[in-house]
C-alpha atoms as a PDB file:
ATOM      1  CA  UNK A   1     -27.277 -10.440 -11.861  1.00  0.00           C
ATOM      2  CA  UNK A   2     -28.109  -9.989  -8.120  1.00  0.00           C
ATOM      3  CA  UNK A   3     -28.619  -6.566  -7.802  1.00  0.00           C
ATOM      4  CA  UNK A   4     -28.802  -3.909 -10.664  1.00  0.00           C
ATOM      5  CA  UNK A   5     -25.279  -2.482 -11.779  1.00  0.00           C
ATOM      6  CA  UNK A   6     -23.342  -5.115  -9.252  1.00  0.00           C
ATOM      7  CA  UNK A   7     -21.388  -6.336 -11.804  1.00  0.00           C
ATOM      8  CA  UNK A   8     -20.042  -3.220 -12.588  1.00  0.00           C
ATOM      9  CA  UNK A   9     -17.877  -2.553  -9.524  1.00  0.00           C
ATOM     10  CA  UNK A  10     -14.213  -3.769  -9.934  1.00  0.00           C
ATOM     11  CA  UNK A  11     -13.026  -4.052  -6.302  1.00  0.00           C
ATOM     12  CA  UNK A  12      -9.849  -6.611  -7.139  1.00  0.00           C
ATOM     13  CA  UNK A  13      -6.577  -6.031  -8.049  1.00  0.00           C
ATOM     14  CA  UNK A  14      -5.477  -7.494 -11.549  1.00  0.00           C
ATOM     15  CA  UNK A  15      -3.008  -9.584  -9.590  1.00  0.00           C
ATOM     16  CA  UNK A  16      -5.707 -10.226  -7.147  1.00  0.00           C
ATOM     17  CA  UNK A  17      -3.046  -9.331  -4.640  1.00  0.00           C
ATOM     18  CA  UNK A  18      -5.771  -7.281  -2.304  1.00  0.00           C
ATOM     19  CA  UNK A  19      -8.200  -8.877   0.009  1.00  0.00           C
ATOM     20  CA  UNK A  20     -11.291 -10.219   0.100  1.00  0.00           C
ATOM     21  CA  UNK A  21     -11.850 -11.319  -3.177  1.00  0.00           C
ATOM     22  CA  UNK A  22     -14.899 -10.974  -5.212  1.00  0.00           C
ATOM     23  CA  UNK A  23     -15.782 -13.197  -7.638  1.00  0.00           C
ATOM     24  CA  UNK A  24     -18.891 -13.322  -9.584  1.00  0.00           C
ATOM     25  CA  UNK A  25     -20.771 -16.740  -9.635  1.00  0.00           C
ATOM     26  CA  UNK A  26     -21.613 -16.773 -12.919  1.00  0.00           C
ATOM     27  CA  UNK A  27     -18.726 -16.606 -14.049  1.00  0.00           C
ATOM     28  CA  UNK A  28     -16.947 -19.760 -11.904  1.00  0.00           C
ATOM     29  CA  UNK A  29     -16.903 -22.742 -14.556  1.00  0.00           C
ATOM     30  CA  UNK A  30     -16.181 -25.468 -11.966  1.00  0.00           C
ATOM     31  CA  UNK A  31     -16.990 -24.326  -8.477  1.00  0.00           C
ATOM     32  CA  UNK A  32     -15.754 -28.105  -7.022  1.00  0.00           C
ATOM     33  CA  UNK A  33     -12.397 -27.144  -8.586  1.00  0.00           C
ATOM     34  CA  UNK A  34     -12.122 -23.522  -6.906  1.00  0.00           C
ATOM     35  CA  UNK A  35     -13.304 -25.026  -3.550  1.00  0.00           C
ATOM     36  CA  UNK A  36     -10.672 -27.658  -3.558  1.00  0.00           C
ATOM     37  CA  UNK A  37      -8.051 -24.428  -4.389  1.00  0.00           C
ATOM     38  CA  UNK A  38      -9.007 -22.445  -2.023  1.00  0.00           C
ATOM     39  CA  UNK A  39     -10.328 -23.351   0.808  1.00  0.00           C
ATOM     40  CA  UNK A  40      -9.046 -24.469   3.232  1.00  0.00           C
ATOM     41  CA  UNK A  41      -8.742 -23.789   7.597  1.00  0.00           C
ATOM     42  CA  UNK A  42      -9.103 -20.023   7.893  1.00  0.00           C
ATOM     43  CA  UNK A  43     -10.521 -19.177   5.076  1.00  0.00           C
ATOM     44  CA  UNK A  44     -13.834 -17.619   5.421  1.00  0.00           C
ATOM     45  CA  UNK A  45     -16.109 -17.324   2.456  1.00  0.00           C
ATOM     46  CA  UNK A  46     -18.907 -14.587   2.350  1.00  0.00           C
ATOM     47  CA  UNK A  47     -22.157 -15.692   0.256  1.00  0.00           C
ATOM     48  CA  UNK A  48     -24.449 -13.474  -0.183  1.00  0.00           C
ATOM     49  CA  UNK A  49     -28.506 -13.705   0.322  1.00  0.00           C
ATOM     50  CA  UNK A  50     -31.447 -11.837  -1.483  1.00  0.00           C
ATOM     51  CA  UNK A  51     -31.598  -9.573   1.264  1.00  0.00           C
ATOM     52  CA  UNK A  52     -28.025  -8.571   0.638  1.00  0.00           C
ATOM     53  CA  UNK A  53     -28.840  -6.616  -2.250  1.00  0.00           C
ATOM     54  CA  UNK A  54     -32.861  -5.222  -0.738  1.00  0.00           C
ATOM     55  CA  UNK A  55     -31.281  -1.571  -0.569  1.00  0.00           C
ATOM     56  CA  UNK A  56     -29.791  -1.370  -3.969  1.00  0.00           C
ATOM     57  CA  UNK A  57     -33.184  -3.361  -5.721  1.00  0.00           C
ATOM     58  CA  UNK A  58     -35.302  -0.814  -4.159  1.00  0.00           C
ATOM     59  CA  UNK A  59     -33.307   1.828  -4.914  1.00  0.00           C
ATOM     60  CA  UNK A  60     -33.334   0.885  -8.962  1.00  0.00           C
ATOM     61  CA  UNK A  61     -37.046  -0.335  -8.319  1.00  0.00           C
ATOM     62  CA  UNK A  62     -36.097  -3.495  -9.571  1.00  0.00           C
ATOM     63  CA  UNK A  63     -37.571  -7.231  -8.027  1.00  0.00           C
ATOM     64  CA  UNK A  64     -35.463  -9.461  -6.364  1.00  0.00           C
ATOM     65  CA  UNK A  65     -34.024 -11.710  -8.661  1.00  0.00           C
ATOM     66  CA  UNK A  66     -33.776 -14.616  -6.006  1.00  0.00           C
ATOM     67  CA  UNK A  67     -31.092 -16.332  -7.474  1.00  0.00           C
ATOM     68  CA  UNK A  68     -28.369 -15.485  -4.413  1.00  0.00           C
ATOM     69  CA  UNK A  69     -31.072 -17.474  -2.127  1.00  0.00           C
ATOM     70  CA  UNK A  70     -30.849 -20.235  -4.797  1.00  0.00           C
ATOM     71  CA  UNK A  71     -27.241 -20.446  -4.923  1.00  0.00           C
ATOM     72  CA  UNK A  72     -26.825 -20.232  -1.290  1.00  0.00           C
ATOM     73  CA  UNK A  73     -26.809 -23.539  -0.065  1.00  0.00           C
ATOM     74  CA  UNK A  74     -25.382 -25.913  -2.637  1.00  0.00           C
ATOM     75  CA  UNK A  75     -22.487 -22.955  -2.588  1.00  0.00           C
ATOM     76  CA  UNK A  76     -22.256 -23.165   0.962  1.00  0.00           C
ATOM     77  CA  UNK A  77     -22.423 -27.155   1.351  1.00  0.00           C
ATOM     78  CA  UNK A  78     -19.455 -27.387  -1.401  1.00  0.00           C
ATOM     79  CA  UNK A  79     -16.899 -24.397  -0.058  1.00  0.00           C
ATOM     80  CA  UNK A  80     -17.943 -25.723   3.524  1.00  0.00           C
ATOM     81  CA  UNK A  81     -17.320 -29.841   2.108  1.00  0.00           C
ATOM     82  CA  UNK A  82     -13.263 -28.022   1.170  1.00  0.00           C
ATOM     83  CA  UNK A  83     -12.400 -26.354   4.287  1.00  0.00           C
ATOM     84  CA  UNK A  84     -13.468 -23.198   4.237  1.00  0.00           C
ATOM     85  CA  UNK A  85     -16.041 -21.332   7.025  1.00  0.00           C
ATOM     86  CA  UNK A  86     -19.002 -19.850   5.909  1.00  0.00           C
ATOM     87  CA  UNK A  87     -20.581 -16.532   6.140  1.00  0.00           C
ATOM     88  CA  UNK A  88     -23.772 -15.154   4.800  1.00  0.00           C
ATOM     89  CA  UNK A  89     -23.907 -11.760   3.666  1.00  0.00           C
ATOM     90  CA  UNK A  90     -27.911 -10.474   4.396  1.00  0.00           C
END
């Protein structure tokens, strides 16, 4: 809900075999759990910020929704608290 359409871009494999991975917050039921899965030394997760999506809002003429900016740093803290390095996507 970031950016209009977002969620309509399938970029993984069904096996998820390809790399990076995108998953969409919303639909992560226990983000503790995935943290504890997957991160770990090396891995490097991307969050993204409001800005991230500026070019496609204003493209659509639609606000930004601000909820990437909200997310961002209790998403950070916990993938950071399991290992993995941190990257925002602006």
């Amino acid at each position: 809900d970031d950016g209009p359409f977002a969620l309509d871009l399938v970029l993984n494999r069904p096996n998820l075999s390809n790399r990076p991975i995108r998953l969409v917050a919303g639909e992560i039921d226990d983000p503790e759990a995935l943290a504890k899965r997957i991160c770990h030394q090396g891995v490097i997760m991307a969050l993204p910020r409001d800005s991230f999506f500026a070019e496609i809002n204003a493209h659509f003429r639609a606000p930004a929704s601000g909820e990437a900016d909200k997310r961002f740093q209790p998403q950070s803290d916990e993938f950071a608290d399991a290992g993995c390095t941190i990257r925002a996507l602006q």
